[in-house]
N, C-alpha and C. Protein backbone atom coordinates (compact mmCIF):
# COMPACT_ATOMS: atom_id res chain seq x y z
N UNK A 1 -5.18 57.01 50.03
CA UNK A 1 -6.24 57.72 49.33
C UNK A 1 -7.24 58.27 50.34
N UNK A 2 -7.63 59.27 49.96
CA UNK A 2 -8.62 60.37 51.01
C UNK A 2 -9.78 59.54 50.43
N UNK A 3 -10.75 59.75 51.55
CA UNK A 3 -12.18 59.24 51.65
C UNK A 3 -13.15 59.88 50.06
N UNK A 4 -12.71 61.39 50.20
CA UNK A 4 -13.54 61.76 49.40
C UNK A 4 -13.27 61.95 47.98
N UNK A 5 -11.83 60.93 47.55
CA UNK A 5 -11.29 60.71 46.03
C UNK A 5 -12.27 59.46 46.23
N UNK A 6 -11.56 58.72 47.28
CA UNK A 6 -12.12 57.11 46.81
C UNK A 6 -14.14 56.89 46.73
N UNK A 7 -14.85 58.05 47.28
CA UNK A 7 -16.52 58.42 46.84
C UNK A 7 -16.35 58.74 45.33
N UNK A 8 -15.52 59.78 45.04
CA UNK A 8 -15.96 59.80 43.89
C UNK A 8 -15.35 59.18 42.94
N UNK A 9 -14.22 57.82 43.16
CA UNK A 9 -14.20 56.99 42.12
C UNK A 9 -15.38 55.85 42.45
N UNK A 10 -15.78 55.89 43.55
CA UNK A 10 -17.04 54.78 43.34
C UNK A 10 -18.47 54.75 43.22
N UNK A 11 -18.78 55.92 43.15
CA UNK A 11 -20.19 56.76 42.62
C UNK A 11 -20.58 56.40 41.45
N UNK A 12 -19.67 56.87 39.99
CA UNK A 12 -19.72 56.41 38.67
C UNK A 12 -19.51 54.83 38.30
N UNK A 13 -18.58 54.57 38.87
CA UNK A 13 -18.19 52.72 38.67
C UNK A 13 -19.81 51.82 39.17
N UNK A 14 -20.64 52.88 40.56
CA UNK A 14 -21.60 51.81 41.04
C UNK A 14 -22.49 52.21 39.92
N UNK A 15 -23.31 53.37 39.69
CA UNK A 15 -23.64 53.99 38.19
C UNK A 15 -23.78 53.38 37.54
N UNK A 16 -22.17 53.37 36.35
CA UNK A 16 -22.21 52.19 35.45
C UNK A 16 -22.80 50.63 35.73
N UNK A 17 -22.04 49.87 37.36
CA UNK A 17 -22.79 48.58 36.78
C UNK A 17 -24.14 49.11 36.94
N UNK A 18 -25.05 49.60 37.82
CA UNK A 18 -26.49 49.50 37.78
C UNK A 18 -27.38 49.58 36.36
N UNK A 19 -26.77 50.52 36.01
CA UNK A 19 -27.37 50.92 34.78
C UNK A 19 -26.94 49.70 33.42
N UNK A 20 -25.88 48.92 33.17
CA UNK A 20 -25.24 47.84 32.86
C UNK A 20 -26.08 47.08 33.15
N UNK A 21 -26.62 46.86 34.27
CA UNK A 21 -27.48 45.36 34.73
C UNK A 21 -28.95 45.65 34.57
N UNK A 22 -29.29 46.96 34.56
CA UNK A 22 -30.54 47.15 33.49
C UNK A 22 -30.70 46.81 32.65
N UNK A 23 -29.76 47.21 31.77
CA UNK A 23 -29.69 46.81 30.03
C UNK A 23 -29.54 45.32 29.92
N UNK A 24 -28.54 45.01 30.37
CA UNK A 24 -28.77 43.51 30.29
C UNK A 24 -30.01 43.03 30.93
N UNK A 25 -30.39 42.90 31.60
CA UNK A 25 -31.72 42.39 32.18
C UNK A 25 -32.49 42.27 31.24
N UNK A 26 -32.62 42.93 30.33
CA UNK A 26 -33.71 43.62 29.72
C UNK A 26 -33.62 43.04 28.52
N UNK A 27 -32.51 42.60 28.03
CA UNK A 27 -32.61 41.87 27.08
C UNK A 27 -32.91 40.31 27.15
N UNK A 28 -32.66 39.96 28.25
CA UNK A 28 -33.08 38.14 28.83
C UNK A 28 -34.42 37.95 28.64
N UNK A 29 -35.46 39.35 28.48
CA UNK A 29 -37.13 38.97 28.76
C UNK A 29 -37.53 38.68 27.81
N UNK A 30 -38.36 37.76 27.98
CA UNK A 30 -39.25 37.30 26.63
C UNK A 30 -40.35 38.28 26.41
N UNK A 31 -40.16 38.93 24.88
CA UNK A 31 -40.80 40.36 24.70
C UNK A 31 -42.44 39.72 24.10
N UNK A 32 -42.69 38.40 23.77
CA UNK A 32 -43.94 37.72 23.72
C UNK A 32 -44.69 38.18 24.37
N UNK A 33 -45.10 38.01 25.87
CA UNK A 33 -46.40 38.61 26.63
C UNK A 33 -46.97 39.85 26.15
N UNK A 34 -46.02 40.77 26.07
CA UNK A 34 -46.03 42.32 25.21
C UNK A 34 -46.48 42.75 24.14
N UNK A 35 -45.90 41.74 22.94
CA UNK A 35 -46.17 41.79 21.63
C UNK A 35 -47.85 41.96 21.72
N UNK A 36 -48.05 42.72 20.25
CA UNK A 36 -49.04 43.47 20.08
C UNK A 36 -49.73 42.42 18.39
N UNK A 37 -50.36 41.50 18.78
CA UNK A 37 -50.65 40.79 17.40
C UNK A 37 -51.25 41.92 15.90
N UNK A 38 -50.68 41.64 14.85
CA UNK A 38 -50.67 42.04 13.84
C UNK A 38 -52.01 42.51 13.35
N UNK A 39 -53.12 41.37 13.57
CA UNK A 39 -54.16 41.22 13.37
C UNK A 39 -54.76 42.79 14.04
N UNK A 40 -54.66 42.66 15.24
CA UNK A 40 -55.30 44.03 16.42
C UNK A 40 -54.83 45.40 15.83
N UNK A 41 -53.99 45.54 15.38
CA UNK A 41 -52.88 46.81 14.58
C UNK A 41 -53.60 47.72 13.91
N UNK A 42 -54.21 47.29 12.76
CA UNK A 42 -55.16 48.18 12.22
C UNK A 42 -55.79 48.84 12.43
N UNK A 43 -56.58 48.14 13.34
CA UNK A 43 -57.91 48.83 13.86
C UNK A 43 -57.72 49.71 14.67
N UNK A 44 -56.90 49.60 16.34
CA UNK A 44 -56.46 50.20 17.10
C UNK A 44 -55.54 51.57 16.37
N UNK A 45 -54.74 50.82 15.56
CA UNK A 45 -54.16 52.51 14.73
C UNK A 45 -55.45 53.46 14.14
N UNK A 46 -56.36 53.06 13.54
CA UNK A 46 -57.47 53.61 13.15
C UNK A 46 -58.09 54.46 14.15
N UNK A 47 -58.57 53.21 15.13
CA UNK A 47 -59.38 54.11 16.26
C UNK A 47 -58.38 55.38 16.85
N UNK A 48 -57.14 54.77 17.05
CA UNK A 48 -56.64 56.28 17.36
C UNK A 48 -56.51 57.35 16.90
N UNK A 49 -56.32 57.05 15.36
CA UNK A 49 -56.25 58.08 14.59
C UNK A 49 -57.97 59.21 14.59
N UNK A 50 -58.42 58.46 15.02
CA UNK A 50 -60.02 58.91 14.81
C UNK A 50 -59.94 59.53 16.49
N UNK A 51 -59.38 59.33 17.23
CA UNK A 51 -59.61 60.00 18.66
C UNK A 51 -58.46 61.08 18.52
N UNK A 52 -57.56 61.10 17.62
CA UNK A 52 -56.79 62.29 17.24
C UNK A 52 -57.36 62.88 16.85
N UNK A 53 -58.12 62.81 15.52
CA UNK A 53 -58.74 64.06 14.81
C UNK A 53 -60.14 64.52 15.74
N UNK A 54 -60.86 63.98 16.36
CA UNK A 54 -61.75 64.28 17.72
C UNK A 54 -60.99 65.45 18.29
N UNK A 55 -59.95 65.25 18.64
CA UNK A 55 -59.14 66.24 20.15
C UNK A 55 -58.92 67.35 19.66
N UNK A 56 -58.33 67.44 18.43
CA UNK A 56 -58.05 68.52 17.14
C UNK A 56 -59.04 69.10 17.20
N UNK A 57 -60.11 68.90 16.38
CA UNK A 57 -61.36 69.40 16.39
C UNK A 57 -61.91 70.51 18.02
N UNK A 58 -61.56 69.61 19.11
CA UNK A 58 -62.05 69.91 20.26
C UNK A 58 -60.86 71.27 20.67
N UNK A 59 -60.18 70.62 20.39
CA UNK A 59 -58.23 71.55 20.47
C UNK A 59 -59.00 72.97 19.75
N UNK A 60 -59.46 72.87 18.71
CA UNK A 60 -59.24 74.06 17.82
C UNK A 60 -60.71 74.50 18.40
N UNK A 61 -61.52 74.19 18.49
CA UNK A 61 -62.76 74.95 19.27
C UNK A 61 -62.35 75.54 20.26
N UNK A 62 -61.90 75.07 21.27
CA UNK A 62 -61.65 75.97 22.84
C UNK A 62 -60.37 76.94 22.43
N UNK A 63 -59.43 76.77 21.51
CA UNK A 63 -58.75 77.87 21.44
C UNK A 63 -59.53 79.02 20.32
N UNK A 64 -61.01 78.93 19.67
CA UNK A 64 -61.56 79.95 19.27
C UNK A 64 -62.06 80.71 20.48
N UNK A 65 -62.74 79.46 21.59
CA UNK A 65 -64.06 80.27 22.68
C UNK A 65 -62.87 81.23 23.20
N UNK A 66 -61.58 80.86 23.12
CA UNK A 66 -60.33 81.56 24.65
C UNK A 66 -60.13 82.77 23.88
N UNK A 67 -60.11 82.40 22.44
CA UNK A 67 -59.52 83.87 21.69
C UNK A 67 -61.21 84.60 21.95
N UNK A 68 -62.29 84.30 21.94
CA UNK A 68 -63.81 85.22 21.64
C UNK A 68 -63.48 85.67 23.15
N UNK A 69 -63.43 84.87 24.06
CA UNK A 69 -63.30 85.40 25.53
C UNK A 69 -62.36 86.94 25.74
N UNK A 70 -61.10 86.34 24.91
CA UNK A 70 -60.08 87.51 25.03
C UNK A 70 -60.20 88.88 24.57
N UNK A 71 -60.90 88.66 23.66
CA UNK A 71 -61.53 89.90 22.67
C UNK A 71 -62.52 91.06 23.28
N UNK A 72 -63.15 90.09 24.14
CA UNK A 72 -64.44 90.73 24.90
C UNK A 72 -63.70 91.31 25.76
C-alpha cells in the first residue's frame, strides 16, 4: 500500500474515534453543577424577555434615525 492510500484511510478512522470519544465523554458528566434550578427560571426568562423588548424598541429607533439620515 502507497503512503498516500494508507493517509487517507487513516485521516477519517482518527476523525471518527476523536469525535466518538467526545460524545462519549460527554455523556459520563454529571450535568448537576449546570442545571439551572426551577425556582430561578421564571424570573430570568422574564428579565430576558424584558431586555428583548428594550433592544427592539432600541433596534427599531436607530433603523428610523439611518432611514431620516438616508433621506437627507
Amino acid at each position: 500500500m502507497s503512503w498516500n492510500l494508507l493517509l487517507t484511510l487513516f485521516c477519517p478512522v482518527l476523525m471518527l474515534f476523536g469525535m466518538g470519544k467526545m460524545f462519549f465523554s460527554k455523556k459520563r458528566e454529571d450535568p448537576s453543577p449546570t442545571a439551572i434550578s426551577s425556582q430561578d427560571t421564571p424570573h430570568d426568562v422574564h428579565e430576558l424577555q424584558l431586555q428583548i423588548a428594550d433592544l427592539m424598541v432600541e433596534n427599531h429607533q436607530l433603523k428610523v434615525k439611518t432611514a431620516e439620515h438616508l433621506n437627507d
